[in-house]
N, C-alpha and C. Protein backbone atom coordinates (compact mmCIF):
# COMPACT_ATOMS: atom_id res chain seq x y z
N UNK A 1 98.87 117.82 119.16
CA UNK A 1 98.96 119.20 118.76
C UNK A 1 97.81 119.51 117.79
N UNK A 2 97.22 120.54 118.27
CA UNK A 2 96.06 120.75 117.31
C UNK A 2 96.36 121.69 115.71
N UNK A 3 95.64 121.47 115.13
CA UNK A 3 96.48 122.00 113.57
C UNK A 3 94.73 123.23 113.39
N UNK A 4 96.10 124.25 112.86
CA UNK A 4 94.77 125.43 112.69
C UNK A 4 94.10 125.49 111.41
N UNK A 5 92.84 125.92 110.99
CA UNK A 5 92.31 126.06 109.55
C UNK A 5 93.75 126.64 108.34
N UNK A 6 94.21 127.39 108.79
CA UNK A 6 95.07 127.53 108.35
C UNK A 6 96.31 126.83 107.97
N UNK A 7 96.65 126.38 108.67
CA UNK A 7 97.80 124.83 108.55
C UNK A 7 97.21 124.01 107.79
N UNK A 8 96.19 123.97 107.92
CA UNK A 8 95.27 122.47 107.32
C UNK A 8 95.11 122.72 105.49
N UNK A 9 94.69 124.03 105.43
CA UNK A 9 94.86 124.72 104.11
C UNK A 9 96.04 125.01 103.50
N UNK A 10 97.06 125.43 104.01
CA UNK A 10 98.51 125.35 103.81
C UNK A 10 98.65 124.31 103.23
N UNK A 11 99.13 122.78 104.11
CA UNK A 11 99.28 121.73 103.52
C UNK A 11 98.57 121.38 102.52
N UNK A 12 97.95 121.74 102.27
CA UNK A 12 96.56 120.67 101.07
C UNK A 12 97.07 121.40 99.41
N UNK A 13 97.49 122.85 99.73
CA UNK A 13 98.02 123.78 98.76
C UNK A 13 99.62 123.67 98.75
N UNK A 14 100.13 123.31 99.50
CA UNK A 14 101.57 122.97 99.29
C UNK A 14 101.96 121.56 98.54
N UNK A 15 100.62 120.54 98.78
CA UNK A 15 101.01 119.53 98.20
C UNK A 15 100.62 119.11 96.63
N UNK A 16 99.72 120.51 96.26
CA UNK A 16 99.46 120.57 94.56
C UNK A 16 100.35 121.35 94.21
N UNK A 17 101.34 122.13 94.98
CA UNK A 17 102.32 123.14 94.35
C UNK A 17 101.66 124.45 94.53
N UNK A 18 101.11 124.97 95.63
CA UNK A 18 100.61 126.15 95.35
C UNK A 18 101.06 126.55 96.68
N UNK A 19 101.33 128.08 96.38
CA UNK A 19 101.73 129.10 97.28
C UNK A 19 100.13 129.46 97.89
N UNK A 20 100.14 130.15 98.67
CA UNK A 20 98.96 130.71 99.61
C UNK A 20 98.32 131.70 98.43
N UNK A 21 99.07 132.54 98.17
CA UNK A 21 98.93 133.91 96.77
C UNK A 21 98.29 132.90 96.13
N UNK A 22 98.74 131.85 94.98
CA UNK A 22 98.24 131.28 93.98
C UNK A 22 96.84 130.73 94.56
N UNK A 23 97.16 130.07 95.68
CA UNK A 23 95.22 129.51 96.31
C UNK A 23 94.10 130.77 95.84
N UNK A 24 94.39 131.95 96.74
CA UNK A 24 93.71 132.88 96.97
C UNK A 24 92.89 133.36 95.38
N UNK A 25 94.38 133.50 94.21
CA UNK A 25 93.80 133.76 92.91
C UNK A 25 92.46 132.41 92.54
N UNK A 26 93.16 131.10 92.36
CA UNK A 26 92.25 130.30 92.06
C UNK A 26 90.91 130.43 92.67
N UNK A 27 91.04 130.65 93.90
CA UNK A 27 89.35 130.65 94.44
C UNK A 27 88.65 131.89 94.11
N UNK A 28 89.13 132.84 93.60
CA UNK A 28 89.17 134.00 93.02
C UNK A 28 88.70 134.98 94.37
N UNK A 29 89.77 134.94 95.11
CA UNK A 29 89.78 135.90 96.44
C UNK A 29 90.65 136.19 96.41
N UNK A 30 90.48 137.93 97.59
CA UNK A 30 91.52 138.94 97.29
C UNK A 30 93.07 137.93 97.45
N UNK A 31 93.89 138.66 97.17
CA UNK A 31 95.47 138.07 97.30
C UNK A 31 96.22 137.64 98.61
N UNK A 32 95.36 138.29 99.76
CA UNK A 32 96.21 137.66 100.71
C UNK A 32 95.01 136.89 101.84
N UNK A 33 93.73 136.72 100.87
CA UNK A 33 92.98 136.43 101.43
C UNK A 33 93.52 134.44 102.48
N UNK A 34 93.88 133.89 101.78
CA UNK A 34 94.59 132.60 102.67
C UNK A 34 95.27 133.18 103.58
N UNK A 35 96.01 134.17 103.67
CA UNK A 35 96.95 134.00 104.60
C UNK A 35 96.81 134.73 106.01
N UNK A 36 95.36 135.92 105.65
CA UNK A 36 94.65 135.95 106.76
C UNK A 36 94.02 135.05 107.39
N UNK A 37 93.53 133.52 106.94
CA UNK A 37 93.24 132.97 107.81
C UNK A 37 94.04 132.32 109.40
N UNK A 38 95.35 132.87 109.35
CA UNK A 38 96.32 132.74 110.38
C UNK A 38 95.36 133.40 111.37
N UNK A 39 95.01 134.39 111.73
CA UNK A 39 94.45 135.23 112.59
C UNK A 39 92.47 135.32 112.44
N UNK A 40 92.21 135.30 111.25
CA UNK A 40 90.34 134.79 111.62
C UNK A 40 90.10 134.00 110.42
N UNK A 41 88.99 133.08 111.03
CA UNK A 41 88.54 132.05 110.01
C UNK A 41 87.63 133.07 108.74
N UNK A 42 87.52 132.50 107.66
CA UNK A 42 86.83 132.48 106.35
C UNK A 42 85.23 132.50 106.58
N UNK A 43 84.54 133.05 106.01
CA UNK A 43 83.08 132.85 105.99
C UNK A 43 83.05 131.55 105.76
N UNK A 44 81.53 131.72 105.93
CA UNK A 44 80.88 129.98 105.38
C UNK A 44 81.26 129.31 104.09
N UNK A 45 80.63 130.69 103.36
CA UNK A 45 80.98 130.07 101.48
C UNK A 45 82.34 129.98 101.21
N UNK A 46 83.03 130.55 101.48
CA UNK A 46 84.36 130.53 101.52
C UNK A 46 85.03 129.11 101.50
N UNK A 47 85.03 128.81 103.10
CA UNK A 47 85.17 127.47 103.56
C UNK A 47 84.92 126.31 102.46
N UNK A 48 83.05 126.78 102.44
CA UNK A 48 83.04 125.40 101.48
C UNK A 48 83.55 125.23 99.67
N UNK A 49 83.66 126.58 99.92
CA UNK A 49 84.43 126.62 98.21
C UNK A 49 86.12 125.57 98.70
N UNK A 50 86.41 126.40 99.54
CA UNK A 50 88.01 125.40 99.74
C UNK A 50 87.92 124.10 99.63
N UNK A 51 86.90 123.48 101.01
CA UNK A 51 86.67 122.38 100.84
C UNK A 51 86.64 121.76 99.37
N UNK A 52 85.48 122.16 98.81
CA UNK A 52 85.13 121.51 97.45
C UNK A 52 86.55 121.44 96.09
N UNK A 53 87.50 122.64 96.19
CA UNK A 53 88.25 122.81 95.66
C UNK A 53 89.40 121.99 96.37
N UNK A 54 89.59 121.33 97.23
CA UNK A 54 90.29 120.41 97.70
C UNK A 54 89.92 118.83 98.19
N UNK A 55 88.71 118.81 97.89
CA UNK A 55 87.99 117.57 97.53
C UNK A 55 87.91 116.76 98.92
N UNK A 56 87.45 117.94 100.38
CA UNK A 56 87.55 117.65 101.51
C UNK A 56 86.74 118.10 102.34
N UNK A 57 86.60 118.01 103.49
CA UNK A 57 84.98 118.05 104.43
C UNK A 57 85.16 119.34 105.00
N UNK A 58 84.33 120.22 104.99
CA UNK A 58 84.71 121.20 106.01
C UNK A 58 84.76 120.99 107.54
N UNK A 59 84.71 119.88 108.35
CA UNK A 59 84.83 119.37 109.16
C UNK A 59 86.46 119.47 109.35
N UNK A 60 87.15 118.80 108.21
CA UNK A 60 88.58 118.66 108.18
C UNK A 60 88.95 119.66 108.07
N UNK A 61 88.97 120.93 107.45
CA UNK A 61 89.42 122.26 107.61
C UNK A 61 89.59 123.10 108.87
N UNK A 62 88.73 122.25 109.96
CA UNK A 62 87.99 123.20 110.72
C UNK A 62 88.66 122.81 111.81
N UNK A 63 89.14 121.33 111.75
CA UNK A 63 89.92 120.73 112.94
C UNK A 63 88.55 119.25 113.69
N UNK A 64 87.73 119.43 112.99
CA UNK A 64 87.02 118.80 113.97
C UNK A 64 86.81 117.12 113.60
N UNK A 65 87.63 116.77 112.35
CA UNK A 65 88.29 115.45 112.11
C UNK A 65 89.05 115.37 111.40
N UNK A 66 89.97 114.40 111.72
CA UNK A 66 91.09 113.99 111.45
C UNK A 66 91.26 113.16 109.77
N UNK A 67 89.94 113.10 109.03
CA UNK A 67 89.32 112.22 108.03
C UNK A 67 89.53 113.38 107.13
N UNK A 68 90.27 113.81 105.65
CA UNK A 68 90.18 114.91 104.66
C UNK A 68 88.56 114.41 103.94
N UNK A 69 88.54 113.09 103.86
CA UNK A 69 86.48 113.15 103.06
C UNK A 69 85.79 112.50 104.31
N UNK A 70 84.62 113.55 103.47
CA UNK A 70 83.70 113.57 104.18
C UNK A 70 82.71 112.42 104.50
N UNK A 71 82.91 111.39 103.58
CA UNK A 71 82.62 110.26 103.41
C UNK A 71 83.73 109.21 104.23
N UNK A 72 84.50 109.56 104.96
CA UNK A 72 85.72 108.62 105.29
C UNK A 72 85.18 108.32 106.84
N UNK A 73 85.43 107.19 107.84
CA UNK A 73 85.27 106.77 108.82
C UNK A 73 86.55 105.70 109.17
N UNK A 74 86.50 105.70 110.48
CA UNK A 74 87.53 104.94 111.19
C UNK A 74 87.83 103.51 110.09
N UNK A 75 86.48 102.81 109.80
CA UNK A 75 86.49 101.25 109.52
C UNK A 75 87.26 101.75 107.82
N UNK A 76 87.45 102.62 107.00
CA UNK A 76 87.74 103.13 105.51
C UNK A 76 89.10 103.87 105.58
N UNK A 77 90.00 103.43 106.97
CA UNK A 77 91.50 104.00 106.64
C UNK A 77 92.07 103.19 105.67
N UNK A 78 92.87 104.06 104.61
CA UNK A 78 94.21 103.18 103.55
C UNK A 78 95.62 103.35 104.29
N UNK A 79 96.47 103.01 103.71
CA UNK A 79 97.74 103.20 103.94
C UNK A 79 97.72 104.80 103.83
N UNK A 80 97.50 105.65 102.98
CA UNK A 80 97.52 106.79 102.61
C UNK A 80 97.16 107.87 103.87
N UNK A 81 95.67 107.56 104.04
CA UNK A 81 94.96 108.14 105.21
C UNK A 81 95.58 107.88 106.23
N UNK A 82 96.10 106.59 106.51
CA UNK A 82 96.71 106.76 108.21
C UNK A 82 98.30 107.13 108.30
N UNK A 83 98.48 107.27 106.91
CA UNK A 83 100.07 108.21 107.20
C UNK A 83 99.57 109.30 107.06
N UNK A 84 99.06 109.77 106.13
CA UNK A 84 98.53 111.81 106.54
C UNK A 84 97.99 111.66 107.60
N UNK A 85 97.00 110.65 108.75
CA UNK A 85 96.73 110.71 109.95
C UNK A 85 97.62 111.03 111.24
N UNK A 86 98.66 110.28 110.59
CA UNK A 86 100.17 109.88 112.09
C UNK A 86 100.98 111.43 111.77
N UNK A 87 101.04 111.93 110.22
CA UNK A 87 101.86 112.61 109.90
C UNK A 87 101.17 114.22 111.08
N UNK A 88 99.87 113.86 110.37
CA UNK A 88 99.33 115.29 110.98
C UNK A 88 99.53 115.15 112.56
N UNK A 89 99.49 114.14 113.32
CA UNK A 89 98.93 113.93 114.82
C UNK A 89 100.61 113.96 115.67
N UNK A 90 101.48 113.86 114.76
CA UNK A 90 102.96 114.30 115.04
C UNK A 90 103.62 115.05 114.94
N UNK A 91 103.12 115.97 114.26
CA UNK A 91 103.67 117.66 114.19
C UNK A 91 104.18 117.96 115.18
N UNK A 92 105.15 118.52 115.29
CA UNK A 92 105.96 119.21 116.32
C UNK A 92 106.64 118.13 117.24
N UNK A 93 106.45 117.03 117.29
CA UNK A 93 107.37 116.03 118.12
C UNK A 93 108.52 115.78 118.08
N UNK A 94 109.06 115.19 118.68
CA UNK A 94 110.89 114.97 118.49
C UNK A 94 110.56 113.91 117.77
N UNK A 95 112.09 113.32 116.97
CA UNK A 95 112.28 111.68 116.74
C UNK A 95 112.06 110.78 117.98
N UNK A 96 112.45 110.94 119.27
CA UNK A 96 112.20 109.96 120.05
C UNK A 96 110.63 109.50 120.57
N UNK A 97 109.95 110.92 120.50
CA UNK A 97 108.11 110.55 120.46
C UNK A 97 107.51 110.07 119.75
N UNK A 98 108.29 110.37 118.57
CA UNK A 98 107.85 109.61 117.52
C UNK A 98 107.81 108.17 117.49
N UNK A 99 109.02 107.52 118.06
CA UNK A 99 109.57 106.70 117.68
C UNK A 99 108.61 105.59 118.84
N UNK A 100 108.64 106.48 120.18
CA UNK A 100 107.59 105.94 121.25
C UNK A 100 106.31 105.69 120.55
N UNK A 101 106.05 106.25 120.23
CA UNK A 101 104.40 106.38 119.79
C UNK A 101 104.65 105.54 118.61
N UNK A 102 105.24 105.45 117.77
CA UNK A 102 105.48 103.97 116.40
C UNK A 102 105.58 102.17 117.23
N UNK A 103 106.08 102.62 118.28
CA UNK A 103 106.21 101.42 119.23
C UNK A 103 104.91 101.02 119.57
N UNK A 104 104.02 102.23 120.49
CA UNK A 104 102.73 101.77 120.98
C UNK A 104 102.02 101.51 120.08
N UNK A 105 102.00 101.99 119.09
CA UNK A 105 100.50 101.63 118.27
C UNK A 105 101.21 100.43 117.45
N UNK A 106 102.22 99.56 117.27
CA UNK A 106 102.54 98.51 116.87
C UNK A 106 102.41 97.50 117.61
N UNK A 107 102.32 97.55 119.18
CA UNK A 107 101.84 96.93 120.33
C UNK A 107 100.73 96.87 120.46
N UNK A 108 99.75 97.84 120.21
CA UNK A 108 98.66 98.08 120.51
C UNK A 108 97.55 97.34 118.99
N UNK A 109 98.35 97.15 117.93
CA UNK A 109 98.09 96.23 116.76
C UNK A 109 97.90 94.79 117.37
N UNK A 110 98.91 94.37 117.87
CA UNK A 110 99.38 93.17 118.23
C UNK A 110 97.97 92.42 119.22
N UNK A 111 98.18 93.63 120.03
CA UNK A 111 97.08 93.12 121.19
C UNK A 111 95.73 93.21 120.39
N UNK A 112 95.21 94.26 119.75
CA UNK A 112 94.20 94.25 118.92
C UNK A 112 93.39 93.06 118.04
N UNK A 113 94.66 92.30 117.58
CA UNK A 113 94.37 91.35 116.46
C UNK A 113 94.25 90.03 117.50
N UNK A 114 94.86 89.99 118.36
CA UNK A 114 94.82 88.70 119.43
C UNK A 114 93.46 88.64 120.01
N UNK A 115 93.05 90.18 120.28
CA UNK A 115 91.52 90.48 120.64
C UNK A 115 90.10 89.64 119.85
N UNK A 116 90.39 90.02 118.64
CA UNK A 116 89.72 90.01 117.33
C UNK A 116 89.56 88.60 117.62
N UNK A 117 90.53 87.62 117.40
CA UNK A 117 90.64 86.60 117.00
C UNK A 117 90.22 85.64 118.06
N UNK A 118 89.88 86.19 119.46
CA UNK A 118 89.68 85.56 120.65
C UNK A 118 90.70 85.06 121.59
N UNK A 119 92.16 84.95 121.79
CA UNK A 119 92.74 84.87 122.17
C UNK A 119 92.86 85.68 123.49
């Protein structure tokens, strides 16, 4: 499921405690300026003010990776990053897809490391 600029900004402000209203004041834009981004994206400067004010790539805002820094790559996942990874990439699923998809990629570990190791 793809996550919109908007969702992506949502979450990042829901998880410092901020309402959409309160974002909009801090970046010092009009008041319902976040919550138009449901319907059209933000200018450029805009964007990268968010970004910078959320300490994240405009890439990640935008949808076009799954990485919040801009500095982050596949080989630099933590525990942290690949649960906001699974969390974001499961939106909208049931428990049982979930639960499929916790299966495969624990299988898909398994076979991975047997790979690695030459087996």
């Amino acid at each position: 499921m793809t996550t919109t600029l908007y969702e992506r900004v949502h979450r990042l402000a829901e998880k410092q405690g901020l309402s959409d209203f309160d974002l909009s004041l801090k970046l010092g834009l009009s008041r319902n300026a976040v919550y138009s981004w449901q319907k059209s994206s933000p200018k450029t400067e805009t964007l990268e003010k968010v970004a910078e004010f959320f300490s994240v790539s405009t890439d990640y805002l935008l949808g076009r990776s799954d990485f919040s820094s801009s500095t982050q790559n596949e080989s630099s996942y933590t525990d942290d990053n690949l649960t906001e990874f699974f969390k974001a990439e499961t939106e909208g699923m049931s428990d049982d897809e979930i639960a499929i998809l916790e299966k495969e990629w624990k299988d898909y570990l398994v076979i991975r490391k047997r790979m690695m190791r030459g087996e």
